[in-house]
Protein backbone atom coordinates (compact mmCIF):
# COMPACT_ATOMS: atom_id res chain seq x y z
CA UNK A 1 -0.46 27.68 -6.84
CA UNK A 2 2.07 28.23 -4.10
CA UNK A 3 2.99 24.85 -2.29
CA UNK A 4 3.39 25.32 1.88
CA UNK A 5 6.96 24.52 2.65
CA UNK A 6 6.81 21.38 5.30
CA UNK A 7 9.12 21.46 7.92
CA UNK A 8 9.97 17.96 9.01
CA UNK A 9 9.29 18.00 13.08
CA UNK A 10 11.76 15.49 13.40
CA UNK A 11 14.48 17.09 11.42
CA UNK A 12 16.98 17.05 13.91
CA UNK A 13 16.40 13.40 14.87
CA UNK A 14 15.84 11.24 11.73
CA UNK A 15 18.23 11.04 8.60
CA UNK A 16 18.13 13.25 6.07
CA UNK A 17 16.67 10.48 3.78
CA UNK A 18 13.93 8.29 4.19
CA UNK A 19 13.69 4.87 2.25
CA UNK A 20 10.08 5.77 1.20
CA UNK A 21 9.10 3.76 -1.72
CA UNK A 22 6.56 5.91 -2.94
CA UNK A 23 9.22 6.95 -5.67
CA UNK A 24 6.29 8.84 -7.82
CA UNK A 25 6.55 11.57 -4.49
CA UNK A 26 7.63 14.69 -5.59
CA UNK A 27 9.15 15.24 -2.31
CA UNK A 28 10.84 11.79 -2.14
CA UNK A 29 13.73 11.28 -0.05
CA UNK A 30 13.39 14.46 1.54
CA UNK A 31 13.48 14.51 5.52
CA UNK A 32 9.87 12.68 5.94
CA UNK A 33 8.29 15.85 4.21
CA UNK A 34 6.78 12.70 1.63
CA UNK A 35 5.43 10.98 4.66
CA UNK A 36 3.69 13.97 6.00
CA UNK A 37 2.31 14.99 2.54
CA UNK A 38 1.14 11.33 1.76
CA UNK A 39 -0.29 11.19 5.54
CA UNK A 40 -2.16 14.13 4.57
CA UNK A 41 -4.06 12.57 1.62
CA UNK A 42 -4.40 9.65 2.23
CA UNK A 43 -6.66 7.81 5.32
CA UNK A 44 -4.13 4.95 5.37
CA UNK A 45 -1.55 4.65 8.46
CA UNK A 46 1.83 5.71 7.87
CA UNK A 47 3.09 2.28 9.00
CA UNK A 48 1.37 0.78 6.28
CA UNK A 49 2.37 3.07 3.50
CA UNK A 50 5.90 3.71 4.85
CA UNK A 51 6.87 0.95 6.47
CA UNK A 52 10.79 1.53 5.98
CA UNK A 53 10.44 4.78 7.20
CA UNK A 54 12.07 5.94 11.07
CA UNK A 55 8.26 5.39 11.86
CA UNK A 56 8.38 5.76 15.95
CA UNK A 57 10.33 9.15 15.53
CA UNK A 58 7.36 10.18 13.09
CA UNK A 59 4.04 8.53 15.01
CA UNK A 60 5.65 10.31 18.17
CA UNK A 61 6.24 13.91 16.16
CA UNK A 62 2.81 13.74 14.73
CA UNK A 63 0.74 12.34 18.12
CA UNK A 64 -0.04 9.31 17.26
C-alpha cells in the first residue's frame, strides 16, 4: 500500500520541526506532514491536538 507523499504547504515558512507530541506519529517531527495526517483522521481541531505546533501558519495554509 503506497503512502501519498504530503507536501507541507507551509514548508517554506515554518521550521523544519514541529514540537508535536503525538510521538507514536510515524511522520513526527517532520515539517507539519503529522499535523496534516492527524487532521485528516481525526474530527478534532488542530489547536487542540497540536497545540505547540506554528498553528496560525497551518489554520491559514489549510483555510481555516
Amino acid at each position: 500500500m503506497d503512502e501519498k507523499t504530503i507536501e507541507c504547504p507551509v514548508r517554506e515558512g515554518i521550521n523544519a520541526y514541529c514540537s508535536c507530541p503525538k510521538t507514536d506519529c510515524p511522520r513526527h517531527g517532520l515539517c507539519c506532514e503529522c499535523i496534516i495526517a492527524h487532521k485528516n483522521r481525526v474530527d478534532d481541531p488542530i489547536i487542540k491536538r497540536f497545540p505547540n505546533c506554528l498553528r496560525d501558519l497551518v489554520k491559514e495554509a489549510m483555510g481555516e
